[in-house]
PDB file of N, CA and C in Angstrom:
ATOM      1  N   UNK A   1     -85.320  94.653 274.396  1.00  0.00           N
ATOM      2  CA  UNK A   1     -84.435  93.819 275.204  1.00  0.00           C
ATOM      3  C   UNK A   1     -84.819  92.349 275.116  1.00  0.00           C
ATOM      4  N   UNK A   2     -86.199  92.027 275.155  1.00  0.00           N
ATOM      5  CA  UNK A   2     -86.437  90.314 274.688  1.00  0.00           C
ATOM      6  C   UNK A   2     -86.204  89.911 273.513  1.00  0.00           C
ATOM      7  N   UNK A   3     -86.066  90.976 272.710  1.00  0.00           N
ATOM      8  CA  UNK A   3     -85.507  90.587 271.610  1.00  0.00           C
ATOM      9  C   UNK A   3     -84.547  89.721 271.155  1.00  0.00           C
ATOM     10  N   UNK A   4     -83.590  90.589 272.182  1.00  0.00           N
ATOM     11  CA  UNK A   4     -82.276  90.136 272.374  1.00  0.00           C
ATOM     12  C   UNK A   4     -82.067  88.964 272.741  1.00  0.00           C
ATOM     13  N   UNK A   5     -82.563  88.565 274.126  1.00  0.00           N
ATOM     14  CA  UNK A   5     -82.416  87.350 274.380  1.00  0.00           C
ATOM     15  C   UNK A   5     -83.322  86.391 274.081  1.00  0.00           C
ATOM     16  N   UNK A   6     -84.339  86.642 272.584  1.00  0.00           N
ATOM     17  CA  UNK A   6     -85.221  85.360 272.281  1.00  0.00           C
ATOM     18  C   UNK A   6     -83.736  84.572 271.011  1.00  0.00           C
ATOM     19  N   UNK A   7     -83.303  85.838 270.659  1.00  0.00           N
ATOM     20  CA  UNK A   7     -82.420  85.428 269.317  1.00  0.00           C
ATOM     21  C   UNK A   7     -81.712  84.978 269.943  1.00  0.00           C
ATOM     22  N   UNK A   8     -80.835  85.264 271.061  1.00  0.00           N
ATOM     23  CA  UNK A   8     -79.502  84.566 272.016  1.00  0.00           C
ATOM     24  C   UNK A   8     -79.599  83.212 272.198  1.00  0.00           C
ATOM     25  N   UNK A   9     -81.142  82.856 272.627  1.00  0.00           N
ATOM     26  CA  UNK A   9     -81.821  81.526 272.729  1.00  0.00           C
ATOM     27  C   UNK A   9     -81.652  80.420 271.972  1.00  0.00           C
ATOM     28  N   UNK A  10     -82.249  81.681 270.165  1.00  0.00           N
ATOM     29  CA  UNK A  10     -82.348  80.599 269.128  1.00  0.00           C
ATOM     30  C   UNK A  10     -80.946  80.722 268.890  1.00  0.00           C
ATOM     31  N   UNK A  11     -80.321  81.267 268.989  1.00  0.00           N
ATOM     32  CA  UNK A  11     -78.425  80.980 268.711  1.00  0.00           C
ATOM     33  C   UNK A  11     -77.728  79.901 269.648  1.00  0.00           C
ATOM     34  N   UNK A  12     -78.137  79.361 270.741  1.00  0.00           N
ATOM     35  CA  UNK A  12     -77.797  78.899 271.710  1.00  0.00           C
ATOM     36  C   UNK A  12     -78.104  77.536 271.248  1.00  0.00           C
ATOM     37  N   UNK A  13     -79.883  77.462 270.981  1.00  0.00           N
ATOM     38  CA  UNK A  13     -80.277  76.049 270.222  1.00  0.00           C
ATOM     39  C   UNK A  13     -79.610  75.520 269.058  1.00  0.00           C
ATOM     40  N   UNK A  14     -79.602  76.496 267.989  1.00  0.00           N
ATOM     41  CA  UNK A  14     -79.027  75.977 266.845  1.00  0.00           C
ATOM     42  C   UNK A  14     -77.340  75.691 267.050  1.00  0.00           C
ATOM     43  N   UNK A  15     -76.938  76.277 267.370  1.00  0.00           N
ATOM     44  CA  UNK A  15     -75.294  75.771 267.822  1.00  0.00           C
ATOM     45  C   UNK A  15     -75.525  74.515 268.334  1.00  0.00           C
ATOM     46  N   UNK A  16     -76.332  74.100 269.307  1.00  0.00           N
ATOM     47  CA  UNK A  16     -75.918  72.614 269.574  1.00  0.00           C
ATOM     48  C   UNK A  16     -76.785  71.592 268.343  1.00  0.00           C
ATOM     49  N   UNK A  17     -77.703  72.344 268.090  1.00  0.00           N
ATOM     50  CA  UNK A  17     -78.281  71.493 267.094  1.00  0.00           C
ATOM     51  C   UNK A  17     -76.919  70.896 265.505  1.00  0.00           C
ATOM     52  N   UNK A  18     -76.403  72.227 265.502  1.00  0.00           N
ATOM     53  CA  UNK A  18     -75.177  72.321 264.369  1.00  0.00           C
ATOM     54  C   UNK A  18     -74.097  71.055 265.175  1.00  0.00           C
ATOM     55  N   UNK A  19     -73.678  71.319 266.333  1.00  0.00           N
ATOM     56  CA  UNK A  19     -72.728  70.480 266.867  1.00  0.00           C
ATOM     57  C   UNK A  19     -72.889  69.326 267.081  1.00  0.00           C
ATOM     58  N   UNK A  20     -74.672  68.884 267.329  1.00  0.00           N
ATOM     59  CA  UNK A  20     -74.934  67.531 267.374  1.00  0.00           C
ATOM     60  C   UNK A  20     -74.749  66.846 265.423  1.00  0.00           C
ATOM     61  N   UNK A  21     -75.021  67.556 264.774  1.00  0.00           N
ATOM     62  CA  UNK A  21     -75.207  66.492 263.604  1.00  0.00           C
ATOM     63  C   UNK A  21     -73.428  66.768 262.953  1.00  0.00           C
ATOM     64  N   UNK A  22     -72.834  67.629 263.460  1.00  0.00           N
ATOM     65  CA  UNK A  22     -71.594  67.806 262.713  1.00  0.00           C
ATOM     66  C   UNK A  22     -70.882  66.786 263.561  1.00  0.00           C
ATOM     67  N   UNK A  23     -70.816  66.299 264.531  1.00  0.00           N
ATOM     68  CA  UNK A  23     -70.120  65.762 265.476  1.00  0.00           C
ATOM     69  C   UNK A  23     -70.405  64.544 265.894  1.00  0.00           C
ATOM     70  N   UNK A  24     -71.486  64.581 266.454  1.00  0.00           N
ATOM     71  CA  UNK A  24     -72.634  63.135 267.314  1.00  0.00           C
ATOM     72  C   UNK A  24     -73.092  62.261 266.494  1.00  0.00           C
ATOM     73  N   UNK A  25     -73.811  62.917 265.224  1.00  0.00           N
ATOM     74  CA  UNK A  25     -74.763  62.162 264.679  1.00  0.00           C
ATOM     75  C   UNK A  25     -73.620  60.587 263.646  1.00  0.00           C
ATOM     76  N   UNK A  26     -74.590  59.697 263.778  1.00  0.00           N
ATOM     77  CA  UNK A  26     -74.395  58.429 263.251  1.00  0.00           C
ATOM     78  C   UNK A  26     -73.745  58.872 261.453  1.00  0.00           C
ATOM     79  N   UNK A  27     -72.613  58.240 261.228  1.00  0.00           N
ATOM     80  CA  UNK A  27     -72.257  58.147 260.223  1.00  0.00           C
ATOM     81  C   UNK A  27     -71.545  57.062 259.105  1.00  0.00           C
ATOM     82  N   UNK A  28     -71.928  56.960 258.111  1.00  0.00           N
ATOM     83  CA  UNK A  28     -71.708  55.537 257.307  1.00  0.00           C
ATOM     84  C   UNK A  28     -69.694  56.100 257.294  1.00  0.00           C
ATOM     85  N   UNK A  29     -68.527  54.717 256.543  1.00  0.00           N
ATOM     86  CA  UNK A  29     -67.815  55.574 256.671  1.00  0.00           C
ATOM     87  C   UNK A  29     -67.521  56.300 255.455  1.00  0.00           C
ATOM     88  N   UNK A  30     -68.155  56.670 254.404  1.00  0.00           N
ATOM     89  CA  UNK A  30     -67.967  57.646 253.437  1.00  0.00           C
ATOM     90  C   UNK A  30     -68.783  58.856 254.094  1.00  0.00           C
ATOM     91  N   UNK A  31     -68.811  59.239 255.081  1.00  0.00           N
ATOM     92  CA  UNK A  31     -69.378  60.416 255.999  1.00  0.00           C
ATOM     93  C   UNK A  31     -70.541  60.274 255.570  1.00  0.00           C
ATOM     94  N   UNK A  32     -71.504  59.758 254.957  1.00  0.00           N
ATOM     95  CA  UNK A  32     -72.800  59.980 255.207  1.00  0.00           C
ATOM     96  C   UNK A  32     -73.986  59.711 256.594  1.00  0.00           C
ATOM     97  N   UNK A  33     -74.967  60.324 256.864  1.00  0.00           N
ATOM     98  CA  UNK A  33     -75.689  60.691 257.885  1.00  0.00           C
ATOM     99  C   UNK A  33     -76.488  59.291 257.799  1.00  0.00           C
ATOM    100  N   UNK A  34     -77.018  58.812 258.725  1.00  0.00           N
ATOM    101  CA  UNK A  34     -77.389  57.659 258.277  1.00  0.00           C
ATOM    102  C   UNK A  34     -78.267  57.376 259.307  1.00  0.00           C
ATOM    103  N   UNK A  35     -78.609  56.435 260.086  1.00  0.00           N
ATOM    104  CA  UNK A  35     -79.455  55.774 261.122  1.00  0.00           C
ATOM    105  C   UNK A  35     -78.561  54.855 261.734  1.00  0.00           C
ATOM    106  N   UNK A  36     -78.518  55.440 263.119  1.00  0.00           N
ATOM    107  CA  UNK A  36     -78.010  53.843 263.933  1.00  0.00           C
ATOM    108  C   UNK A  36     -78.837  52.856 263.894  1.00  0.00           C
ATOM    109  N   UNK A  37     -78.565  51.839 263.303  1.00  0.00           N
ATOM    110  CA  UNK A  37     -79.578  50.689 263.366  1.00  0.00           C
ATOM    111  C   UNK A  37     -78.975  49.194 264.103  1.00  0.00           C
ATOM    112  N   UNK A  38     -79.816  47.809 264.393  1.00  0.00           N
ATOM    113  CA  UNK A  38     -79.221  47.074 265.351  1.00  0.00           C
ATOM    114  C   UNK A  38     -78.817  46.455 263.762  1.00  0.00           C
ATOM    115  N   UNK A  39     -79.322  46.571 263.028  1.00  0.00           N
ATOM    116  CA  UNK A  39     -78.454  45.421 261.893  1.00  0.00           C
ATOM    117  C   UNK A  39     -76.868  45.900 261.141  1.00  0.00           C
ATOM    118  N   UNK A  40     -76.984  44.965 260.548  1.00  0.00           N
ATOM    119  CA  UNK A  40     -75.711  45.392 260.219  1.00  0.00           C
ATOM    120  C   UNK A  40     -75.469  46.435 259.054  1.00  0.00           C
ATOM    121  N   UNK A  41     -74.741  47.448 258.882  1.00  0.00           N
ATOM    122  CA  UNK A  41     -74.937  48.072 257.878  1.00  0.00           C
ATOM    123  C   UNK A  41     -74.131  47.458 256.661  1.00  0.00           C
ATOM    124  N   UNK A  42     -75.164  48.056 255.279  1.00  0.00           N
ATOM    125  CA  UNK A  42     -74.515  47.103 254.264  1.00  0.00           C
ATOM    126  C   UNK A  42     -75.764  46.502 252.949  1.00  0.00           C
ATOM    127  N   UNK A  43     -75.297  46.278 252.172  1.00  0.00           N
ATOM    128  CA  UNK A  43     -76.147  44.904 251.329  1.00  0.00           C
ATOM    129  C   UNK A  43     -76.095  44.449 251.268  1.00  0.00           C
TER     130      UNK A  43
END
């Protein structure tokens, strides 16, 4: 039975972990993952 709910857990974490970088996370606009930074992005 803890079985159950250690995996429920790690299913619970990784879903938001999946939803934070598919969704939240900072992106250049050719979709790449990038760093919010205070400068400007660019060369």
């Amino acid at each position: 039975m803890t079985t159950i709910i250690k995996l429920n857990e790690l299913d619970f974490k990784a879903a938001k972990y999946i939803d934070y970088i598919s969704n939240k996370e900072f992106r250049l606009e050719d979709g790449t993952l990038a760093r919010n930074r205070s400068q400007a992005n660019g060369c």
